[in-house]
Protein backbone atom coordinates (compact mmCIF):
# COMPACT_ATOMS: atom_id res chain seq x y z
CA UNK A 1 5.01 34.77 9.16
CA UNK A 2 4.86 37.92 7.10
CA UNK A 3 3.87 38.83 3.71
CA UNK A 4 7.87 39.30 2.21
CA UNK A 5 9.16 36.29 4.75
CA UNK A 6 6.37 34.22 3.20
CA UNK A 7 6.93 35.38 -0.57
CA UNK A 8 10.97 34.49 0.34
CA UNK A 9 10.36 31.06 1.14
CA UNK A 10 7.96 30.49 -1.31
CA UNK A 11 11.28 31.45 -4.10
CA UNK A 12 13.47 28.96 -1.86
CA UNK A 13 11.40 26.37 -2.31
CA UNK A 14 12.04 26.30 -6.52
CA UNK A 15 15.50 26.09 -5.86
CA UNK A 16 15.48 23.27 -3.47
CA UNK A 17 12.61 21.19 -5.59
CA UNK A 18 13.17 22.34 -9.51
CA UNK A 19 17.43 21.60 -10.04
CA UNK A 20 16.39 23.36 -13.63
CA UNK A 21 16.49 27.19 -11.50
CA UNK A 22 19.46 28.13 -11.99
CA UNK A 23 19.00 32.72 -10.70
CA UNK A 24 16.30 34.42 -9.23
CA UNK A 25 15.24 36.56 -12.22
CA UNK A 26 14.23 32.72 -14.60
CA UNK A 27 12.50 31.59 -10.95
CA UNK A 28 10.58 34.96 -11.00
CA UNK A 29 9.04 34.04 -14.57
CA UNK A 30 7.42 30.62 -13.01
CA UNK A 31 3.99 30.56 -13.60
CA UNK A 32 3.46 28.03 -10.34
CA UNK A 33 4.76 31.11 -8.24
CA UNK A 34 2.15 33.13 -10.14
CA UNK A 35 -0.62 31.28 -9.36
CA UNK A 36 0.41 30.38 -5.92
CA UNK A 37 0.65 34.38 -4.67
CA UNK A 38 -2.40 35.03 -6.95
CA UNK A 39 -3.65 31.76 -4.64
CA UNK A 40 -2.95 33.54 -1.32
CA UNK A 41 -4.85 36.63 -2.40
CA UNK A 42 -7.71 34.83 -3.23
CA UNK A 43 -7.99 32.43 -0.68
CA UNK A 44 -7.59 35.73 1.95
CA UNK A 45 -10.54 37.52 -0.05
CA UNK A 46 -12.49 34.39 0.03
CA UNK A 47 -12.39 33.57 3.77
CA UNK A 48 -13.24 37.36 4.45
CA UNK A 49 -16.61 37.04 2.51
CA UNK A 50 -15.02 38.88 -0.75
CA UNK A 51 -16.26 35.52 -2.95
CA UNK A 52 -17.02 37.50 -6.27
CA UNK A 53 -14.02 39.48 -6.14
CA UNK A 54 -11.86 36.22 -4.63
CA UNK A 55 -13.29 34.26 -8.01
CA UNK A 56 -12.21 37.08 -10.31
CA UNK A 57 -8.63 36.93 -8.94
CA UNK A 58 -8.39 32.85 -9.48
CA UNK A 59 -9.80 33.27 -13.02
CA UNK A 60 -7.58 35.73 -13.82
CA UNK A 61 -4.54 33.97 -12.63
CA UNK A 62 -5.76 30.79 -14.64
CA UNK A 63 -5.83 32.69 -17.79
CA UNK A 64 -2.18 33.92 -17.68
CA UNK A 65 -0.90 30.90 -15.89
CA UNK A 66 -3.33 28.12 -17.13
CA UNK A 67 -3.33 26.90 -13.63
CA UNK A 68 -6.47 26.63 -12.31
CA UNK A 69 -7.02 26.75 -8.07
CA UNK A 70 -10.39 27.25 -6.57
CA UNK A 71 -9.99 30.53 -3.83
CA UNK A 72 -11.65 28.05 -1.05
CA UNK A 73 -8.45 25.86 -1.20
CA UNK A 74 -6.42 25.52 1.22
CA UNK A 75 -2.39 25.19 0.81
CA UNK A 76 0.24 24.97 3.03
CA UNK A 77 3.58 25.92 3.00
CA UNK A 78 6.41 25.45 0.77
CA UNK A 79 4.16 24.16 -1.76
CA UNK A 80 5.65 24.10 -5.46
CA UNK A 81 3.76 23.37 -8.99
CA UNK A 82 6.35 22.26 -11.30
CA UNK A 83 5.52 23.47 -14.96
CA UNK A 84 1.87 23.32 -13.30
CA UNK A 85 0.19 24.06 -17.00
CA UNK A 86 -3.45 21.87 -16.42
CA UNK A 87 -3.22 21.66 -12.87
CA UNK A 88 -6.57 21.77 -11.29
CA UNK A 89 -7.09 21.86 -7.36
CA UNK A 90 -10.83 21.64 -6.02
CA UNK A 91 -12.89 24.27 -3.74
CA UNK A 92 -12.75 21.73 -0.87
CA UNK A 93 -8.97 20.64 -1.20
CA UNK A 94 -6.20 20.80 1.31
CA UNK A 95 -2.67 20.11 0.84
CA UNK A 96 -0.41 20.30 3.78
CA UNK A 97 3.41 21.71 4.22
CA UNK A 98 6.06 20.87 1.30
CA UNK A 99 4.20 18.81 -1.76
CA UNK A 100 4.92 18.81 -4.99
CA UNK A 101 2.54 18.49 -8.02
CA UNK A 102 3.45 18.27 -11.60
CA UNK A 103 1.37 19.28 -14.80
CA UNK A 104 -1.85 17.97 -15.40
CA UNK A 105 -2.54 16.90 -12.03
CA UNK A 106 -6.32 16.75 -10.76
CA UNK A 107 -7.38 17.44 -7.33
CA UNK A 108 -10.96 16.64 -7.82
CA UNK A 109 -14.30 15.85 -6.78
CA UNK A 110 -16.46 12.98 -7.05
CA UNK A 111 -20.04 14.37 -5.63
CA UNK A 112 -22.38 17.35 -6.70
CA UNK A 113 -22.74 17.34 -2.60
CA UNK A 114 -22.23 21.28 -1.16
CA UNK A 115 -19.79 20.06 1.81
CA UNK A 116 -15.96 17.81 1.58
CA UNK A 117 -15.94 16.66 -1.48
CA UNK A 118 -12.37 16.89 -2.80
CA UNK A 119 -8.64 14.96 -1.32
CA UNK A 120 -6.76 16.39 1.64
CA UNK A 121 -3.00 15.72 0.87
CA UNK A 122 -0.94 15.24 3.83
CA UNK A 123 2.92 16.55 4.30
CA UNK A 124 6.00 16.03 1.88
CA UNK A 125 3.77 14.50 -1.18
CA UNK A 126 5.23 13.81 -4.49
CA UNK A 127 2.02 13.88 -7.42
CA UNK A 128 3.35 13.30 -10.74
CA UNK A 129 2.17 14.40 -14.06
CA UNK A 130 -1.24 13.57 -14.74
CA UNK A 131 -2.20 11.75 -11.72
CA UNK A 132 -6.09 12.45 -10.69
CA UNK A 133 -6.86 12.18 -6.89
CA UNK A 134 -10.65 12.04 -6.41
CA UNK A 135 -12.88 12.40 -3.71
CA UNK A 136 -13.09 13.43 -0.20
CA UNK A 137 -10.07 10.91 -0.15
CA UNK A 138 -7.25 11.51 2.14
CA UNK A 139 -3.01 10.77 0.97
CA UNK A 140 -1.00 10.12 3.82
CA UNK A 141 2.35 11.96 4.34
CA UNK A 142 5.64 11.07 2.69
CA UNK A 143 3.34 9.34 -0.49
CA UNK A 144 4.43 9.33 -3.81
CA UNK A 145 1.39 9.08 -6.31
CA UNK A 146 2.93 7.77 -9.90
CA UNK A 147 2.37 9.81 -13.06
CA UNK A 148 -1.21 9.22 -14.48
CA UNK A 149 -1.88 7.14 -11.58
CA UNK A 150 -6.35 7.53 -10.28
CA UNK A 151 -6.13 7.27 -7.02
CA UNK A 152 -9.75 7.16 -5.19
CA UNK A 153 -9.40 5.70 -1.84
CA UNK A 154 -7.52 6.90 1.16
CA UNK A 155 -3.62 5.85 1.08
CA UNK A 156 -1.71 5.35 4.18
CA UNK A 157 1.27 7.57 5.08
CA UNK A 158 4.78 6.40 3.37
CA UNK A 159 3.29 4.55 0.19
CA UNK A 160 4.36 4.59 -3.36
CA UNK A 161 0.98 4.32 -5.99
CA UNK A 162 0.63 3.80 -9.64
CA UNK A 163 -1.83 2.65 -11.79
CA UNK A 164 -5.55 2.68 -12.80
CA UNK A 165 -7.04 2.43 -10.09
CA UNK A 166 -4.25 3.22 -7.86
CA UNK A 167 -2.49 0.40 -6.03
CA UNK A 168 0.35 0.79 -3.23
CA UNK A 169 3.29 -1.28 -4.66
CA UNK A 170 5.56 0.29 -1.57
CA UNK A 171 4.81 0.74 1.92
CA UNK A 172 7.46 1.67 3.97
CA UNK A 173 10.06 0.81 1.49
CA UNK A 174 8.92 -1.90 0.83
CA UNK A 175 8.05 -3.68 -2.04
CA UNK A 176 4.11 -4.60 -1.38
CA UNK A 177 2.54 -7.80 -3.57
CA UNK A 178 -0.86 -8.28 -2.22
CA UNK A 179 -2.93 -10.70 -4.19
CA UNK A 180 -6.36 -9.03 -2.90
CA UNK A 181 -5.59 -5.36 -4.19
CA UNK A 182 -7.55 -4.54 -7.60
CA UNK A 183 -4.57 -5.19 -10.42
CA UNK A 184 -3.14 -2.71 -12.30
CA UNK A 185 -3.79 -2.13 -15.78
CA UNK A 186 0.37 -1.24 -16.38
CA UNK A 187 1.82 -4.11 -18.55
CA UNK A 188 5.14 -3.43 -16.62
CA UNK A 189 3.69 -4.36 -13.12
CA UNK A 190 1.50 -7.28 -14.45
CA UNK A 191 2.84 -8.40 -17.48
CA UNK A 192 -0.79 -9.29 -18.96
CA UNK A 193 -2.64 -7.23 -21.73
CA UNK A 194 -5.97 -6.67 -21.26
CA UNK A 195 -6.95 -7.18 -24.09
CA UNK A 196 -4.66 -10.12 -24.89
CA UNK A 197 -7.56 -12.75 -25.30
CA UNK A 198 -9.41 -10.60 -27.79
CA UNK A 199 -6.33 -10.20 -29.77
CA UNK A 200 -5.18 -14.10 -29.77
CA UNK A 201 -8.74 -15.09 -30.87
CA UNK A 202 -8.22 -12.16 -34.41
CA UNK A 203 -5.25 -13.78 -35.11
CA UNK A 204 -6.97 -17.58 -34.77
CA UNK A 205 -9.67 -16.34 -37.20
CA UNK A 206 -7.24 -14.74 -39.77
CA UNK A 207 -4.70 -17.51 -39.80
CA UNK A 208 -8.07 -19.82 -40.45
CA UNK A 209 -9.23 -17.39 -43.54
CA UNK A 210 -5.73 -17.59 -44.82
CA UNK A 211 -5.38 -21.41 -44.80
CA UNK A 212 -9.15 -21.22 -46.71
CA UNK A 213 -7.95 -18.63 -49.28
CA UNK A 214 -5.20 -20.81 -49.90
CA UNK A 215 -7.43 -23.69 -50.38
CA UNK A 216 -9.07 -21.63 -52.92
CA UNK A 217 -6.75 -20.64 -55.02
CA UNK A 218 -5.09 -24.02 -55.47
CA UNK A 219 -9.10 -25.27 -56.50
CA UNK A 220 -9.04 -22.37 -58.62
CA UNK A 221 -5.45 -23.31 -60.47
CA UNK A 222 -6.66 -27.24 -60.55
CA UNK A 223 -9.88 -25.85 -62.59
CA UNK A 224 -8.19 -23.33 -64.76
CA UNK A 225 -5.55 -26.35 -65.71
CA UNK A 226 -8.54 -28.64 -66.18
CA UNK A 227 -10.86 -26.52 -68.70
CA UNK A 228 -7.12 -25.90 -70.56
CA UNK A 229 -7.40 -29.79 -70.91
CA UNK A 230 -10.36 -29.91 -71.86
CA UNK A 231 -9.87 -27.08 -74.53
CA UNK A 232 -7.24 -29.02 -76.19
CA UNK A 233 -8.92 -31.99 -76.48
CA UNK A 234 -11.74 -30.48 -78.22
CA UNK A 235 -9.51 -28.68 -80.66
CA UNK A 236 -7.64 -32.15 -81.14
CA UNK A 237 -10.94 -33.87 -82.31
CA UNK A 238 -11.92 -31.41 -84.31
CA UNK A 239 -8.72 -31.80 -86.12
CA UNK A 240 -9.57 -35.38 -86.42
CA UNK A 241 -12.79 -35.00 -87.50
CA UNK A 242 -11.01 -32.91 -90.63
CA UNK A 243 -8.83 -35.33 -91.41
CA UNK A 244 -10.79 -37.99 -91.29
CA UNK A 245 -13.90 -36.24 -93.90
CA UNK A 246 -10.54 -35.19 -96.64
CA UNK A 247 -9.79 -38.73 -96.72
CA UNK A 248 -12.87 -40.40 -97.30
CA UNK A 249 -14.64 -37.29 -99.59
CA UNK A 250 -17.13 -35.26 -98.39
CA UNK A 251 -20.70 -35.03 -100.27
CA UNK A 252 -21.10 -31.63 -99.95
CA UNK A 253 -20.04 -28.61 -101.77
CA UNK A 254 -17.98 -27.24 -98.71
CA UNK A 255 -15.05 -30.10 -98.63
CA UNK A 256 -12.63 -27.62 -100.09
CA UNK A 257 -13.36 -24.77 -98.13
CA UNK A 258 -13.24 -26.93 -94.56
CA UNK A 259 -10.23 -28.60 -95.81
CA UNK A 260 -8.15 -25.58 -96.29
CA UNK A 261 -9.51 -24.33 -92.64
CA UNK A 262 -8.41 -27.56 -91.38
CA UNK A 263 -4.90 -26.96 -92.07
CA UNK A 264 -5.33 -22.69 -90.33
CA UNK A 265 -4.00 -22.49 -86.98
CA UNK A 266 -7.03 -19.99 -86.33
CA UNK A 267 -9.52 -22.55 -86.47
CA UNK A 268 -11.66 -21.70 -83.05
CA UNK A 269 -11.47 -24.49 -80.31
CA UNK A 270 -15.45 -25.17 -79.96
CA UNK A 271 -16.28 -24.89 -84.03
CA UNK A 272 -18.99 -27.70 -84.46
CA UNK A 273 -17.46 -29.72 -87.61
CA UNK A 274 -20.47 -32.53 -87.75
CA UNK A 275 -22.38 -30.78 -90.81
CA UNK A 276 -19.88 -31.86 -93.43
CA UNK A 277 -19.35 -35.01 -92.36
């Protein structure tokens, strides 16, 4: 196929995958078409021994286009990179005909090894946003990989993945519920919170500190009525005490004096009245 026949499909392909192109001039402004014909310069420069010059190209294109593609890939065709800001594609990767990747997805490695070290995605893929596929791992044609799913094991052709660590929950269309796959952690598939123990045993602990709080502040009212008690008893035998020294005349030369303060409503609660007596 030549250069223009190639560049033609290439502009077919938004329209058939992105329903948001609506005329060739927004379709033109795509930054995943950018990076895809900046792709097939590179990739022709770096399979001709032009490496340096191959790199420059891809780093340039990653600057305008934030979409970053190593010149060894290699992509077939039809391929589309909707939005495609964050997408990163390996040295070592190879995509086959018609796939689609959204933003953020990660075609990565797994080894500091110099030989395969990075996924091989088979025919008519679907990778949604955020969804890392790592390794020397190979995704079977017709797969759908869910958005932020880690997939790092080889998946079979016609499967549906999500999760962390990625687990086929179609196969075929079919629903798949094997109990000896790793489990999800998606609350929606398995309806358990990780973390669900930790956070029963917090609330256990604070409903106990409440119920011992409470317990304090009722000791704390019990005492607080208790010393007003006492208070008033001391106050009422004092007044006793005054009364009962008027009546029967006091030998000192203070009766007067503590006789009018017996009567003051400011006499203090804990005034010792046993000297005049």
């Amino acid at each position: 196929m030549n250069l223009f026949a190639r560049i033609r499909e290439d502009i077919q392909t938004v329209f058939a995958k992105d329903p948001a192109a609506r005329n060739l001039i927004e379709v033109l402004t795509y930054p995943g078409l950018h990076a895809l014909w900046a792709h097939r310069i590179a990739h022709f420069l770096w399979t001709h021994r032009c490496k340096t010059l191959a790199r420059l190209i891809s780093q340039i294109s990653r600057f305008f286009t934030q979409i970053e593609i190593h010149p060894g890939a290699t992509i077939g065709r039809r391929f589309f990179m909707d939005h495609g800001a964050g997408i990163v594609i390996g040295e070592t990767a190879v995509i086959g005909d018609d796939v689609l990747l959204y933003h953020h997805v990660t075609l990565g490695g797994t080894s500091l090894v110099k030989a395969k070290r990075h996924p091989t995605i088979g025919n008519n893929v679907l990778i949604g946003m955020g969804a890392a596929i790592l390794g020397p791992i190979t995704i079977g044609d017709n797969c759908r990989i869910g958005a932020n799913a880690v997939v790092n094991k080889d998946i079979p052709p016609n499967c549906t993945v999500v999760g962390i660590p990625g687990r086929i929950v179609r196969r075929d269309g079919a629903r798949v519920d094997d109990p000896g796959t790793p489990n999800v952690m998606d609350n929606t598939i398995n309806r358990v919170d990780p973390q669900d123990i930790t956070i029963r045993e917090l609330r256990q602990r604070i409903e106990l500190l409440e119920q011992h709080n409470e317990k304090l502040e009722e000791l704390i009212r019990r005492l607080e009525a208790h010393e007003g008690l006492h208070h008033a008893w001391e106050r009422e035998q004092a007044r006793s005490r005054l009364t009962t020294g008027t009546a029967g005349g006091c030998a000192t030369p203070c009766d007067a004096t503590v006789a009018a303060e017996s009567k003051s409503p400011d006499l203090p609660a804990d005034m010792d009245m046993d000297y005049c007596i």
